[in-house]
N, C-alpha and C. Protein backbone atom coordinates (compact mmCIF):
# COMPACT_ATOMS: atom_id res chain seq x y z
N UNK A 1 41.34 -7.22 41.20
CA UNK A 1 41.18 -8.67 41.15
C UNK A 1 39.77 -9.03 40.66
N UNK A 2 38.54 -8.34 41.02
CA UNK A 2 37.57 -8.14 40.91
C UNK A 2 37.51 -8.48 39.32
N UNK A 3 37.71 -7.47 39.12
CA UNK A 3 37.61 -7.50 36.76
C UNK A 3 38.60 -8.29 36.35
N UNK A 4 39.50 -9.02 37.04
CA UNK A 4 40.34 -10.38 36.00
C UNK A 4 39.09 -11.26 37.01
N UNK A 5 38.52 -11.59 37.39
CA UNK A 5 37.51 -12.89 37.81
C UNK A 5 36.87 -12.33 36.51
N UNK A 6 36.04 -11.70 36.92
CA UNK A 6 34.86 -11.24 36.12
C UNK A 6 35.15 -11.82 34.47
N UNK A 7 36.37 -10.65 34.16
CA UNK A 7 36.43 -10.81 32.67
C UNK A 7 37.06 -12.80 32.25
N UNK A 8 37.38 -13.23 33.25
CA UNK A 8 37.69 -14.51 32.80
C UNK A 8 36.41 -15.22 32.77
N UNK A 9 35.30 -15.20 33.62
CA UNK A 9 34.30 -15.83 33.73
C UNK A 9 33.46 -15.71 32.49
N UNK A 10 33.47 -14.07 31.74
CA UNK A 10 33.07 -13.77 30.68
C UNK A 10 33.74 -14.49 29.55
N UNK A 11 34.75 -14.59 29.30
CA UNK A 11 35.55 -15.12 28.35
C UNK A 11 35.27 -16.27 28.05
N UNK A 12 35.27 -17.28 29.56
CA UNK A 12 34.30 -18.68 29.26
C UNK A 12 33.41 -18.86 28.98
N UNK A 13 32.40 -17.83 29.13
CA UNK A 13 30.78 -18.22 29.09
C UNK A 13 31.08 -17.78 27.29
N UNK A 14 32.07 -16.51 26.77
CA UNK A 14 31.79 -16.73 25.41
C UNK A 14 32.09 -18.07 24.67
N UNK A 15 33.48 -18.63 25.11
CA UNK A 15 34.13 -19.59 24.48
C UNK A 15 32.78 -20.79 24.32
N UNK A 16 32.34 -21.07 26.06
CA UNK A 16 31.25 -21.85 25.87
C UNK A 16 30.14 -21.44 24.54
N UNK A 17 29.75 -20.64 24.45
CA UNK A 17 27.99 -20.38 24.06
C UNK A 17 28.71 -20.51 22.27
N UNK A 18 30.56 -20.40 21.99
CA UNK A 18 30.56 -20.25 20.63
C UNK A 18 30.60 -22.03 20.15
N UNK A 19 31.23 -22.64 21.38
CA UNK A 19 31.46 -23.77 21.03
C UNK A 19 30.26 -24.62 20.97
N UNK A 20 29.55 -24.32 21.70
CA UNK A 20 27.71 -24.71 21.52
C UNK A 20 27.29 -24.73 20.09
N UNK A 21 27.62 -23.64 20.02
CA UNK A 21 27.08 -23.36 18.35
C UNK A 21 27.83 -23.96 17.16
N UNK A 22 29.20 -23.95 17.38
CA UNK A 22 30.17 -24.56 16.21
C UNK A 22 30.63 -25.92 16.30
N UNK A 23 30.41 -26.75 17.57
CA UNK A 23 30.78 -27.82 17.77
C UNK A 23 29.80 -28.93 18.11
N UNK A 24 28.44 -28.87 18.53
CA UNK A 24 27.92 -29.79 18.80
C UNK A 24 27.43 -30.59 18.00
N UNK A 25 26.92 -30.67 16.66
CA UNK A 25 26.82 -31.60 16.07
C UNK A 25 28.43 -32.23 15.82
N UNK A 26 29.90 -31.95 15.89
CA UNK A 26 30.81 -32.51 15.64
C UNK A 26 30.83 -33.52 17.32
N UNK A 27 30.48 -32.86 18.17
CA UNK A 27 30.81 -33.45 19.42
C UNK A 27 30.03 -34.73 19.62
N UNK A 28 28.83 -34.62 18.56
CA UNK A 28 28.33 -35.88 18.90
C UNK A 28 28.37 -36.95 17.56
N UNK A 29 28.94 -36.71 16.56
CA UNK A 29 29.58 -37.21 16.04
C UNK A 29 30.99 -38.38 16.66
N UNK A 30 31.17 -37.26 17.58
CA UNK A 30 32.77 -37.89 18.06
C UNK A 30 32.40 -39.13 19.27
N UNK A 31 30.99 -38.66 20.43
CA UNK A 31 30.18 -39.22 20.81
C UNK A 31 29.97 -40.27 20.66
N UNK A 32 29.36 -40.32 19.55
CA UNK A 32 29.23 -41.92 18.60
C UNK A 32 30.51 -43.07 18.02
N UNK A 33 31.43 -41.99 17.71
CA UNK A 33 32.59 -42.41 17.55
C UNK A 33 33.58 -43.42 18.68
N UNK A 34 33.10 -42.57 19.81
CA UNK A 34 33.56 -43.23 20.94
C UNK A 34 33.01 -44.52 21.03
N UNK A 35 31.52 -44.38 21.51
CA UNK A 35 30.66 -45.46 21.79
C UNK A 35 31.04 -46.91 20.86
N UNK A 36 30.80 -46.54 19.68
CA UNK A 36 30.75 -46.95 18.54
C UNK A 36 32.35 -48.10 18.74
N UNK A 37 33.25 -47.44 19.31
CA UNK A 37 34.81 -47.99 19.13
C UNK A 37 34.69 -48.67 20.45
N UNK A 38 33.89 -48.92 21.76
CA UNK A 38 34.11 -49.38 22.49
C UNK A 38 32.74 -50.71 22.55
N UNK A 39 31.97 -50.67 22.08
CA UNK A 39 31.11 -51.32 21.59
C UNK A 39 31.64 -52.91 20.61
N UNK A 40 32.05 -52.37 20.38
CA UNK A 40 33.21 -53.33 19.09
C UNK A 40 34.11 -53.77 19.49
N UNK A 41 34.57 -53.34 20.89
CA UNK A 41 35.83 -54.46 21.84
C UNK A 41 37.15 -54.14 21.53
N UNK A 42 37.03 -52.74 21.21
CA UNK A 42 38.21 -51.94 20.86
C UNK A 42 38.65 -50.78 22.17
N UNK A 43 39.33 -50.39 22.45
CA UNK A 43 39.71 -49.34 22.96
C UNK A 43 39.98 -48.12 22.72
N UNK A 44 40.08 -47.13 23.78
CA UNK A 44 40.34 -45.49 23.32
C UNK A 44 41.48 -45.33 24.35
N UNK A 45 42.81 -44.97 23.38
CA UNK A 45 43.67 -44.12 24.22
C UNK A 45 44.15 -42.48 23.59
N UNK A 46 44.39 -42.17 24.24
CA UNK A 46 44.72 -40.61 24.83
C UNK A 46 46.16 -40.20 24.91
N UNK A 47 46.26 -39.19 24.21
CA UNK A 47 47.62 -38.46 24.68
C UNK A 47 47.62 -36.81 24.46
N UNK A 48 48.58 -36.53 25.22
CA UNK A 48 49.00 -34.71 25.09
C UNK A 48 50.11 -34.38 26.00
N UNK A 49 50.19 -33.41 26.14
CA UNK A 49 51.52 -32.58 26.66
C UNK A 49 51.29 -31.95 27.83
N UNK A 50 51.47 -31.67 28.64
CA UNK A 50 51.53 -31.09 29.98
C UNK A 50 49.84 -30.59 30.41
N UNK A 51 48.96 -29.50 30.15
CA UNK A 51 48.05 -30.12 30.86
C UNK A 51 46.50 -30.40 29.94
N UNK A 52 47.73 -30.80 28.74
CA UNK A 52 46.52 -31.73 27.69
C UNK A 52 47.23 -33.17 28.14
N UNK A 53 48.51 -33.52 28.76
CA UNK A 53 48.32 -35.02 29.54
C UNK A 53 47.75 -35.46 30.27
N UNK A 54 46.90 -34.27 31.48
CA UNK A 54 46.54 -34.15 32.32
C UNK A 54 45.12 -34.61 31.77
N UNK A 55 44.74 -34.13 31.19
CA UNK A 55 43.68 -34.17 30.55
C UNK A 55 43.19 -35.64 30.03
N UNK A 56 44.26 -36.10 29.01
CA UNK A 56 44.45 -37.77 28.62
C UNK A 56 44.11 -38.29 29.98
N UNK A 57 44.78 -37.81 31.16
CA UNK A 57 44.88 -39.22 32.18
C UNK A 57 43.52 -39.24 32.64
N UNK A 58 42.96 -37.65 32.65
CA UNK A 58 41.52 -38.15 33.55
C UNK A 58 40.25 -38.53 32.98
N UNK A 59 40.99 -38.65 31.30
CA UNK A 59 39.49 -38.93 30.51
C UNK A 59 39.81 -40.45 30.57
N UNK A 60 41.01 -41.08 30.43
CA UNK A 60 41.01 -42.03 30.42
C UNK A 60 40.52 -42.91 31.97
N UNK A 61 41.30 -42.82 32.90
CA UNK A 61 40.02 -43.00 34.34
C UNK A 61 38.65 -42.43 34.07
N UNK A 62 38.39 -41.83 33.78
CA UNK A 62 36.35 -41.64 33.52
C UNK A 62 36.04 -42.98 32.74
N UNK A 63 36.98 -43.61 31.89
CA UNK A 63 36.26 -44.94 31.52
C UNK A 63 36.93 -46.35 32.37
N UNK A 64 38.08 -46.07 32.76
CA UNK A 64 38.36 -47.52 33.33
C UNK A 64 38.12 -47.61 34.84
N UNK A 65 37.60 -46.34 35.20
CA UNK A 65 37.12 -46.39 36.41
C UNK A 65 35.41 -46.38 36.32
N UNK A 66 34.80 -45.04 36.86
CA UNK A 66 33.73 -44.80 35.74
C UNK A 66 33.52 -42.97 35.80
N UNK A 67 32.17 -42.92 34.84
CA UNK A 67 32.17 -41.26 34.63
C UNK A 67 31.28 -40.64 36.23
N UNK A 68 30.13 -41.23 36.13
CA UNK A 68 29.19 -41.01 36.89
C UNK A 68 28.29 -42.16 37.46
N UNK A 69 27.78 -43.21 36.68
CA UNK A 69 26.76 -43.96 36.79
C UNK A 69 27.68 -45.54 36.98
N UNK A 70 27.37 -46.74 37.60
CA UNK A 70 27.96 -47.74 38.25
C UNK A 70 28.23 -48.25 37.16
N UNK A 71 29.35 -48.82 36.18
CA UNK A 71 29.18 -49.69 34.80
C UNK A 71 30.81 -50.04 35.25
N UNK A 72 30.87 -51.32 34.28
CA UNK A 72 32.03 -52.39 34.34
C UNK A 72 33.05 -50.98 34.22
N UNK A 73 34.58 -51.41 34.15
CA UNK A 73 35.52 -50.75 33.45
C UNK A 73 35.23 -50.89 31.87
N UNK A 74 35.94 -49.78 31.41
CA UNK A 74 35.92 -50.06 29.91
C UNK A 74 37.31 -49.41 29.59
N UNK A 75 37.79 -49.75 27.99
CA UNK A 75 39.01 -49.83 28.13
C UNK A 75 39.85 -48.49 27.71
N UNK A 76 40.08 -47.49 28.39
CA UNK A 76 40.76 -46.38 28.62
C UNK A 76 42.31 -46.34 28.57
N UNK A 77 43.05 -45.83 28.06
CA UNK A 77 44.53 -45.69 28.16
C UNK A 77 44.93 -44.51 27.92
N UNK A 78 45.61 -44.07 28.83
CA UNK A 78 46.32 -42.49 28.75
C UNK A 78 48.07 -42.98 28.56
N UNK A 79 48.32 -42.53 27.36
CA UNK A 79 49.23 -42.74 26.78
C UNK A 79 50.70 -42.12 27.41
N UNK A 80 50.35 -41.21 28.61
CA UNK A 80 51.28 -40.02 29.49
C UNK A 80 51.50 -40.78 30.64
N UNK A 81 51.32 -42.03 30.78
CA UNK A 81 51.72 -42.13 32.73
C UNK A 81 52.84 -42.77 32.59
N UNK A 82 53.23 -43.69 32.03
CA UNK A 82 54.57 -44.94 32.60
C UNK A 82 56.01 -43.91 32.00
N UNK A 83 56.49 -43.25 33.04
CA UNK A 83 57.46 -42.76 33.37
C UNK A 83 58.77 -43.45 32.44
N UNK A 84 59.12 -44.58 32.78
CA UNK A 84 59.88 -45.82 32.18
C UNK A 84 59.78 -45.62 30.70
N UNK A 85 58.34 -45.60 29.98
CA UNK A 85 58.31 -45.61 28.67
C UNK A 85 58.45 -44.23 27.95
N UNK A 86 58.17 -42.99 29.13
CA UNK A 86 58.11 -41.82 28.50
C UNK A 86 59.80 -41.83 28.15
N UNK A 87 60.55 -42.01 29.19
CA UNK A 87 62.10 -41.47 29.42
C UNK A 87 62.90 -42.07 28.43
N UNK A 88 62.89 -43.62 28.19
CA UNK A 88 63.43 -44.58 27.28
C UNK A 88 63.29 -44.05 26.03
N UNK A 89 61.77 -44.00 25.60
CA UNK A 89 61.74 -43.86 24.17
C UNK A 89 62.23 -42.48 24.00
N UNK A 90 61.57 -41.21 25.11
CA UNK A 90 62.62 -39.98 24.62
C UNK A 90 64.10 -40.03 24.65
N UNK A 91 64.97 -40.83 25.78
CA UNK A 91 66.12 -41.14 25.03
C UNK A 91 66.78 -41.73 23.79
N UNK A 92 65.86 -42.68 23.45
CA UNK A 92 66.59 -43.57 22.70
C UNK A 92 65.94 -43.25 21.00
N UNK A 93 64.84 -42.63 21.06
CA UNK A 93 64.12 -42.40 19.72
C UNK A 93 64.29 -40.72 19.58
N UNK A 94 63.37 -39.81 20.72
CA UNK A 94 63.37 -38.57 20.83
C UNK A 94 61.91 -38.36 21.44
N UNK A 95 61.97 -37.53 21.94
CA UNK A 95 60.62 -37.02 22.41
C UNK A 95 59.50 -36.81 21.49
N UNK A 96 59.46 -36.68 20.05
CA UNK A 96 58.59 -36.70 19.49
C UNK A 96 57.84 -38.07 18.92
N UNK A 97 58.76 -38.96 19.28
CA UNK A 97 58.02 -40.40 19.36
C UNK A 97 57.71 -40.90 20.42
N UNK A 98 57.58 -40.55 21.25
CA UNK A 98 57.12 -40.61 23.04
C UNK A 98 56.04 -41.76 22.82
N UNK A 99 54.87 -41.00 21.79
CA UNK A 99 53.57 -41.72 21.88
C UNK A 99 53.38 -42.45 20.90
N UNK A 100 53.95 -42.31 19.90
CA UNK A 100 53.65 -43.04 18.81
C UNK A 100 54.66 -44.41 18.66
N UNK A 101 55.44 -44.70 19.27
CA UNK A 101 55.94 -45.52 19.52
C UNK A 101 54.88 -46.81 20.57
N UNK A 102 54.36 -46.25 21.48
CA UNK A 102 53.56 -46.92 22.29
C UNK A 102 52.21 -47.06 21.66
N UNK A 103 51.49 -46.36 20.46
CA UNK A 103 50.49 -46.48 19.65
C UNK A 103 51.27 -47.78 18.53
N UNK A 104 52.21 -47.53 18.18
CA UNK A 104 52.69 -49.04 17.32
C UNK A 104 52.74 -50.20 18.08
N UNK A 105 52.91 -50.03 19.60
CA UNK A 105 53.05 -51.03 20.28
C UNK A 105 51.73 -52.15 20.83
N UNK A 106 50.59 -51.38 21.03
CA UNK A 106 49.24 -51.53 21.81
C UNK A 106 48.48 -51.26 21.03
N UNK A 107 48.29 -50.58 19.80
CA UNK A 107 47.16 -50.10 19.24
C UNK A 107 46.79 -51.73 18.28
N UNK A 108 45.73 -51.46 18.25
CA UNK A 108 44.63 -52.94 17.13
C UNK A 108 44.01 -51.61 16.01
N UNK A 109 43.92 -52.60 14.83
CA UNK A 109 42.74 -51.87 13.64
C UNK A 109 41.27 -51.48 14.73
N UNK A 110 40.77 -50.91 14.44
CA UNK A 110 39.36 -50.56 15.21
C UNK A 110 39.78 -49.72 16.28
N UNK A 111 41.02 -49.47 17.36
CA UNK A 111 40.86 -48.53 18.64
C UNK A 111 40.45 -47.06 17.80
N UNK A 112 40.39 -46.15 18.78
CA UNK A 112 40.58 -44.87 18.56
C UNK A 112 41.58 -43.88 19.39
N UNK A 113 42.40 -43.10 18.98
CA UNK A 113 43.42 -42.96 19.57
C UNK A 113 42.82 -41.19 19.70
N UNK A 114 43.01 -40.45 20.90
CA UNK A 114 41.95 -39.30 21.00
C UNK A 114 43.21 -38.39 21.07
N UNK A 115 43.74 -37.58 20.35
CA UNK A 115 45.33 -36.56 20.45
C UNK A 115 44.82 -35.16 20.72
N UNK A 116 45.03 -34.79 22.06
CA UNK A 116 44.67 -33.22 22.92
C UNK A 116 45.49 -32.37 22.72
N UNK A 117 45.55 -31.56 22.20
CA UNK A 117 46.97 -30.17 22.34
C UNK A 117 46.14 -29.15 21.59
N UNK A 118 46.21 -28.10 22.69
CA UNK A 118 45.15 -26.51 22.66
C UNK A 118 45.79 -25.83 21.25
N UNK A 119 47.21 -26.25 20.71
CA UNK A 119 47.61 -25.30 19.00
C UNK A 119 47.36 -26.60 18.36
N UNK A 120 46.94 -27.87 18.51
CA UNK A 120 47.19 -28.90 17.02
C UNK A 120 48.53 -28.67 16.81
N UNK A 121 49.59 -28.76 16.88
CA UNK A 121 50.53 -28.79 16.23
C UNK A 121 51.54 -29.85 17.37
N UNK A 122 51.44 -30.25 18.03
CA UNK A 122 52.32 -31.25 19.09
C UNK A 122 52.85 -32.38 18.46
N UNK A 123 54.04 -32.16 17.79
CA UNK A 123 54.72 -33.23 17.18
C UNK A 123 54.36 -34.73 17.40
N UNK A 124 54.72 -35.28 18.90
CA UNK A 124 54.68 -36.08 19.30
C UNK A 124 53.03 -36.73 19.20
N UNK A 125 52.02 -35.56 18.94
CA UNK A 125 50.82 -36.37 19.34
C UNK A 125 50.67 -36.39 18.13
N UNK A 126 51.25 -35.52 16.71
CA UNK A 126 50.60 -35.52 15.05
C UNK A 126 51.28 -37.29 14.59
N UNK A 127 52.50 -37.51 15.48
CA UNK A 127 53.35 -38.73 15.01
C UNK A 127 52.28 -40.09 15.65
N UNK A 128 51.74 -39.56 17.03
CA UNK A 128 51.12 -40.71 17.30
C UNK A 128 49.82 -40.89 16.48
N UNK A 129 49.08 -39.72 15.65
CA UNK A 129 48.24 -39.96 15.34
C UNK A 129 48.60 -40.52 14.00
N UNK A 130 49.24 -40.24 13.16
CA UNK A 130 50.11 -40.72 12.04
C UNK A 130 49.94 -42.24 12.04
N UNK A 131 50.23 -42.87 13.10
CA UNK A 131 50.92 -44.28 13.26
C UNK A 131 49.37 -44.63 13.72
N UNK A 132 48.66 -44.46 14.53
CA UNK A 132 47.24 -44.97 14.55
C UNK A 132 46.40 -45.09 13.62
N UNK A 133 46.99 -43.57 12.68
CA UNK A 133 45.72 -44.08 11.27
C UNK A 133 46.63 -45.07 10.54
N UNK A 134 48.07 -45.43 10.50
CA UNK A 134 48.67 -46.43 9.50
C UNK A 134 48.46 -47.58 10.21
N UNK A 135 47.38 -47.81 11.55
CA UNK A 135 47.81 -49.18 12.14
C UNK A 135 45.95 -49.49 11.61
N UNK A 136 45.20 -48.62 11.31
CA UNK A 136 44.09 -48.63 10.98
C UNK A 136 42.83 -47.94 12.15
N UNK A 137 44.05 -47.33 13.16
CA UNK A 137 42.81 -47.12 14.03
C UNK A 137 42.16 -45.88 13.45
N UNK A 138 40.94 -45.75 14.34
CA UNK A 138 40.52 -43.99 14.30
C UNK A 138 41.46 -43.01 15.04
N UNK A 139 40.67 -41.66 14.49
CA UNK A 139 41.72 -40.77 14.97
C UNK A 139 40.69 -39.82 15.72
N UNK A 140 41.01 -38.64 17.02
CA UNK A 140 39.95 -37.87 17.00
C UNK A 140 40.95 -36.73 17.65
N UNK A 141 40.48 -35.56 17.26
CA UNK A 141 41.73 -34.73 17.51
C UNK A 141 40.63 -33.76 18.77
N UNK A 142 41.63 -32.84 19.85
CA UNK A 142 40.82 -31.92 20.49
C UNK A 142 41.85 -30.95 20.66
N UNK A 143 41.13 -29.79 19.70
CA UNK A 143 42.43 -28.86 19.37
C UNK A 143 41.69 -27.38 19.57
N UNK A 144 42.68 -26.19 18.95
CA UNK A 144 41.89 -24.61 19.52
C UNK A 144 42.60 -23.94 18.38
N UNK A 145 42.12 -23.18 18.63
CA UNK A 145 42.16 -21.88 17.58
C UNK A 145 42.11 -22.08 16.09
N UNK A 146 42.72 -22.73 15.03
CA UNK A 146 42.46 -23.13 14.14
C UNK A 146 42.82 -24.37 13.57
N UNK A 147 43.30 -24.64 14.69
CA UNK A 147 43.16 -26.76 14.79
C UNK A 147 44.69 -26.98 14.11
N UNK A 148 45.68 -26.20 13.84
CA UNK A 148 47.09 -26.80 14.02
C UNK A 148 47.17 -27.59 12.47
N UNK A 149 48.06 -28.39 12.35
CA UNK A 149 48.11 -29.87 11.87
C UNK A 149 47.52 -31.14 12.11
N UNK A 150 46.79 -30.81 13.28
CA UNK A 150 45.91 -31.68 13.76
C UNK A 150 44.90 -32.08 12.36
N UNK A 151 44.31 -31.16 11.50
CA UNK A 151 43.24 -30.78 10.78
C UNK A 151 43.62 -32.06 9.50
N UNK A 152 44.93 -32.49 9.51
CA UNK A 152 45.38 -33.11 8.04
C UNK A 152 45.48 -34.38 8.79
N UNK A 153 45.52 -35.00 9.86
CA UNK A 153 45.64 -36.12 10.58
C UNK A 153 44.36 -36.75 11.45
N UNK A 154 43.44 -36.16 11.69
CA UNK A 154 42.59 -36.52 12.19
C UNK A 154 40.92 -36.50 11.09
N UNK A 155 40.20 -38.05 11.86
CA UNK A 155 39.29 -38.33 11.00
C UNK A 155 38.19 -37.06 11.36
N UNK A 156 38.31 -36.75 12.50
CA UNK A 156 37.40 -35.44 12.93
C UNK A 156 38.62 -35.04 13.74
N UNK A 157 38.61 -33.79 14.11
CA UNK A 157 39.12 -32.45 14.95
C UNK A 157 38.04 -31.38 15.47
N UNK A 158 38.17 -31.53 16.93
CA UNK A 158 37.24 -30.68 17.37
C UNK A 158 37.80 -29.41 18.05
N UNK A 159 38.02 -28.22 17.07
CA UNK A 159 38.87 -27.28 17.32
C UNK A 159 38.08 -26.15 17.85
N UNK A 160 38.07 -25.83 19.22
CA UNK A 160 37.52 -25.08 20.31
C UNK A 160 37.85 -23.60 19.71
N UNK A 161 36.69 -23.15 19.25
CA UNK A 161 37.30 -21.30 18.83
C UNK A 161 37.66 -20.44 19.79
N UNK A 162 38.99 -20.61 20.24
CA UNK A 162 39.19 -19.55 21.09
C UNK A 162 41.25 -19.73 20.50
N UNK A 163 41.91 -19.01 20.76
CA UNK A 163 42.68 -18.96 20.64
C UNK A 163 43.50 -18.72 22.71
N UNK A 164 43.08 -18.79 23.27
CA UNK A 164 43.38 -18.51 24.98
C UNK A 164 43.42 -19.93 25.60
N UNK A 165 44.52 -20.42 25.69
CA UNK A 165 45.05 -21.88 26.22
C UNK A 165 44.25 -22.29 27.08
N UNK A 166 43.80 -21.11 28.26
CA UNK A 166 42.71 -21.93 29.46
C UNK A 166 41.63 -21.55 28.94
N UNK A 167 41.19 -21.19 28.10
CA UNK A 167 39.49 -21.35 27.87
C UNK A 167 39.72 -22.94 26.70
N UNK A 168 40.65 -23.01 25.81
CA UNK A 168 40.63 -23.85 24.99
C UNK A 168 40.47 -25.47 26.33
N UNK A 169 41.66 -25.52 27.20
CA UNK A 169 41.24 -26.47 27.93
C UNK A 169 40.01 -26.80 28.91
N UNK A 170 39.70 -25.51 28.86
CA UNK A 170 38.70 -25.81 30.24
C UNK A 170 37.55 -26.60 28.66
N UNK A 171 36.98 -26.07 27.60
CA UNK A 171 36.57 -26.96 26.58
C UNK A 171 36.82 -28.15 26.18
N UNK A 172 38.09 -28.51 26.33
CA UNK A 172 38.55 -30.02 26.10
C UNK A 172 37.73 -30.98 26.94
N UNK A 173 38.25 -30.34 28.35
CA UNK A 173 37.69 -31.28 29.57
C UNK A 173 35.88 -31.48 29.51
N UNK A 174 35.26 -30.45 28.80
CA UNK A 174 33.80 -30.23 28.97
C UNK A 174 33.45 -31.38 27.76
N UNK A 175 33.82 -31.34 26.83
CA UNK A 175 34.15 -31.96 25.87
C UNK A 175 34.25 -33.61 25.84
N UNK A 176 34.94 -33.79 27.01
CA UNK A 176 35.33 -35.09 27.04
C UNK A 176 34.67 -35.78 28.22
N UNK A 177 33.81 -34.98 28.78
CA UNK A 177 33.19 -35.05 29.90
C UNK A 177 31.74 -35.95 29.14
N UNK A 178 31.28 -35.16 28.26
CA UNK A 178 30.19 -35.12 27.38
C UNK A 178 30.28 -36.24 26.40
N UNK A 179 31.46 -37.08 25.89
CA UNK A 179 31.41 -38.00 25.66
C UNK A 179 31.49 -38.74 26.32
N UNK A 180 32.53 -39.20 27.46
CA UNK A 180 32.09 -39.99 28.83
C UNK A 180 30.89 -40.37 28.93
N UNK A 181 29.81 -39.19 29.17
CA UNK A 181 28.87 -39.11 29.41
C UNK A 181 27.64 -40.15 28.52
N UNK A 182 28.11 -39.75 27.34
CA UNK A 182 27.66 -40.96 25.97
C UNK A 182 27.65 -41.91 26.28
N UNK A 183 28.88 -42.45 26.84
CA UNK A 183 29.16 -43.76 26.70
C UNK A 183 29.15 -44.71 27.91
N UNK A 184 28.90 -43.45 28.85
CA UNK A 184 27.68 -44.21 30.33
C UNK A 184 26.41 -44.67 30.19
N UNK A 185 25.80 -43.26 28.88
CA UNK A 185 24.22 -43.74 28.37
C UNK A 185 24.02 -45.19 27.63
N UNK A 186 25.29 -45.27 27.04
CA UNK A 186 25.44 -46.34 26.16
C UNK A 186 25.38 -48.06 26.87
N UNK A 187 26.59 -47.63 28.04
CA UNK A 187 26.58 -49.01 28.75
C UNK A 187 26.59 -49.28 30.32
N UNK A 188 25.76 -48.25 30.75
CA UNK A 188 24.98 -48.83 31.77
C UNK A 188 23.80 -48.41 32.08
């Protein structure tokens, strides 16, 4: 048990120290991106698949609740919670319009719509991002190993070099933590 701790702890600290190096000027790019879209009276919503939804829901509470520091709500939407809208539209459309159906519905020119899935390739989130860039929003992708389809749909993609699902997420969350974090500096 000893050497699966160990070697997992190792595995993160690589994933970390590569993504340091290959991603931070994109991360703060995306940073700005955020700020930048909520600044302007636009919103950021979120989507992904099981525990890149997970992920959507708690980045989205880090802004409509807050990250760390006391500031108003700001406007967050995780595109994965209303049960009602997930089930309907996968009946009646299919599961791969889950989200993009609710991005035609809520999205304005100016939001940014943030699409999580560790291969880039999640139908449902390439369709929602599809329909956000045709509604005019931004796009920002958080993807792994060599960024999927994500790479042809998004205005940036921040594709975590690892190909290992839990190091790729435990990066997402660090990731999104760190823009949060931006956009606490920003407004409060």
């Amino acid at each position: 048990m000893h050497e699966t701790i160990e070697k997992q702890l190792l595995e993160h600290k690589s994933v970390l120290e590569k993504t340091t190096e290959i991603l931070a000027q994109e991360i703060e790019k995306a940073s700005i991106l955020a700020v930048e879209t909520i600044q302007s009276g636009n919103k950021i919503m979120f989507c992904g698949n099981g525990g890149s939804a997970s992920d959507a829901q708690h980045l989205a509470a880090e802004l409509s609740g807050r990250f760390v520091r006391e500031r108003k709500g700001l406007p967050g939407l995780a595109l994965t919670t209303d049960a009602s809208v997930l089930t309907s539209v996968s009946n009646d459309f299919g599961f791969e319009f889950v989200f993009s159906r609710q991005v035609e519905a809520i999205a304005s020119k100016g939001d940014l719509l943030i699409g999580i899935s560790t291969s880039g390739n999640s139908a449902n989130v390439i369709n929602a991002l599809k329909m956000a860039k045709k509604l005019g929003c931004k796009t920002l992708g958080f993807s792994g190993n060599k960024g999927g389809k994500f790479s042809g749909e998004c205005d940036l993609n921040l594709i975590v070099p690892s190909d290992v699902t839990a190091r790729i997420q435990e990066m997402h969350i660090l990731i999104g933590h760190i823009i949060c974090q931006a956009i606490d500096d920003a407004f409060c």
